[in-house]
Protein backbone atom coordinates (compact mmCIF):
# COMPACT_ATOMS: atom_id res chain seq x y z
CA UNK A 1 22.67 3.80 13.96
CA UNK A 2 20.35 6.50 14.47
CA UNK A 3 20.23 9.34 11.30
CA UNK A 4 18.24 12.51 11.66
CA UNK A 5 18.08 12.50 7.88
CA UNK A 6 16.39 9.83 7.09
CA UNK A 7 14.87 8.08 10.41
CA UNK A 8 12.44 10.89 10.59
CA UNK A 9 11.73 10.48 6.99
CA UNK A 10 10.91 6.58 7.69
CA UNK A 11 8.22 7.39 9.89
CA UNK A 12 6.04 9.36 8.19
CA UNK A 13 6.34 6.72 5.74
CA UNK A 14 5.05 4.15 7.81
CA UNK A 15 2.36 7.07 9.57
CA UNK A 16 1.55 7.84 5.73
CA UNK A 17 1.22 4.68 4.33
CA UNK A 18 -0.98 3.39 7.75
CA UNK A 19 -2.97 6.64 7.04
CA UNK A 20 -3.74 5.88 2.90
CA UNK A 21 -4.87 1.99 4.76
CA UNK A 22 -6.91 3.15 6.93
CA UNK A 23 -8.66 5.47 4.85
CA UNK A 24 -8.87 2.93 1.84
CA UNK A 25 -10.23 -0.53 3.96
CA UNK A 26 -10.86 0.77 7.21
CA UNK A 27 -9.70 -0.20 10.78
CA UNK A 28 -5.89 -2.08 10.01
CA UNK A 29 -4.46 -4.74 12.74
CA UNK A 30 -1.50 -4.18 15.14
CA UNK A 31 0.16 -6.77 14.00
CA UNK A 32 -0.05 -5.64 10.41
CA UNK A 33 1.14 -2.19 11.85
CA UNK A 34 3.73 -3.94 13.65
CA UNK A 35 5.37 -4.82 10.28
CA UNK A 36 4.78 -1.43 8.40
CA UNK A 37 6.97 -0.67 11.34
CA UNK A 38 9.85 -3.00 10.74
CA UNK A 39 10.11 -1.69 6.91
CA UNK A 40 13.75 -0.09 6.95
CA UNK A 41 13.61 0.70 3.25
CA UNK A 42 12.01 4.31 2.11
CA UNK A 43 11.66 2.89 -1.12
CA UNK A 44 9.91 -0.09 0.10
CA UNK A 45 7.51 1.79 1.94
CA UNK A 46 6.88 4.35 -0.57
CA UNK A 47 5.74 1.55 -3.06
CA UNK A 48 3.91 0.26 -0.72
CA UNK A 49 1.96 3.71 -0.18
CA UNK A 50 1.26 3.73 -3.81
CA UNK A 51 0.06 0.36 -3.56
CA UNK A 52 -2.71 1.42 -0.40
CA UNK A 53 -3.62 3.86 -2.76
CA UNK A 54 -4.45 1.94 -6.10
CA UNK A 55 -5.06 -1.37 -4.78
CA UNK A 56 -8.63 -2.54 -6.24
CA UNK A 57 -8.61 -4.72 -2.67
CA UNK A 58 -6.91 -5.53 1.09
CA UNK A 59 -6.39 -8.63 -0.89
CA UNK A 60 -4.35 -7.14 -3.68
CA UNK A 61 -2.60 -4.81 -1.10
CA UNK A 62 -1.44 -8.10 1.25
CA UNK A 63 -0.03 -9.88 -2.04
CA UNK A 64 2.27 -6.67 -3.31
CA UNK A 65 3.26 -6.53 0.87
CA UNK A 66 4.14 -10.05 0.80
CA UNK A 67 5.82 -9.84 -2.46
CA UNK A 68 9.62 -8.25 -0.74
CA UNK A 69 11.32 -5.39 -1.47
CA UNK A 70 12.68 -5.73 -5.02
CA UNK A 71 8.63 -5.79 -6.02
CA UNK A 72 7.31 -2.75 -8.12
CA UNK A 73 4.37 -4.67 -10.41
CA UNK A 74 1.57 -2.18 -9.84
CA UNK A 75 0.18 -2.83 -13.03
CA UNK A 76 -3.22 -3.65 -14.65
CA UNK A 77 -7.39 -3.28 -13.23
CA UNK A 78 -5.72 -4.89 -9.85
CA UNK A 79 -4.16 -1.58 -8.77
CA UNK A 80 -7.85 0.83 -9.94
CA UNK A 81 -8.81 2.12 -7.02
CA UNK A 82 -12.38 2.05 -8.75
CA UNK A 83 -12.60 -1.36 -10.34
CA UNK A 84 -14.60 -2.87 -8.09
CA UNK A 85 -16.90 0.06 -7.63
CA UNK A 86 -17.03 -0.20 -12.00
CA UNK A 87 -17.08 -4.05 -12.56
CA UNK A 88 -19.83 -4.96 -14.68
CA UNK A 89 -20.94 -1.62 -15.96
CA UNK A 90 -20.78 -1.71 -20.07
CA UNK A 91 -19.41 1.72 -20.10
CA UNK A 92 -16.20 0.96 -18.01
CA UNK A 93 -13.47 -1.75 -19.17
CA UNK A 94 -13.40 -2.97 -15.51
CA UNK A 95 -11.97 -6.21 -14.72
């Protein structure tokens, strides 16, 4: 059933959190946009936007989209934006 409360809400979600992707590894499939799409849970989506923004990878980003919707792990050098940019400088503890 449609709600204007919170459909609307659910898409910029998914517009946000293709935006953060985009921005953060570039061009994004349609079939990955395909399932941002079928994500009916705001809280699922907005963990997921916090992920796109603090994932160190596309690789670390895939494994905390994979990971369902009772996931919220976004701990450690896996979710700095910057550790790869920092790995291997002594100045940095950067995984």
């Amino acid at each position: 059933m449609f709600s204007f409360e919170t459909d609307p809400l659910l898409v910029d979600d998914r517009e946000d959190l293709i935006a953060v992707l985009r921005m953060r590894f570039g061009e994004i499939s349609g079939e990955m946009i395909q399932r941002i799409y079928e994500i009916e849970d705001m809280n699922t989506l907005q963990r997921l936007i916090l992920a796109a923004a603090n994932a160190a990878n596309w690789k670390v980003f895939l494994e905390e989209f994979q990971s369902g919707e009772d996931s919220f792990r976004l701990l450690g050098e896996e979710f700095n934006p910057l550790g790869e940019i920092l790995k291997g400088r002594g100045d940095v503890d950067a995984v």
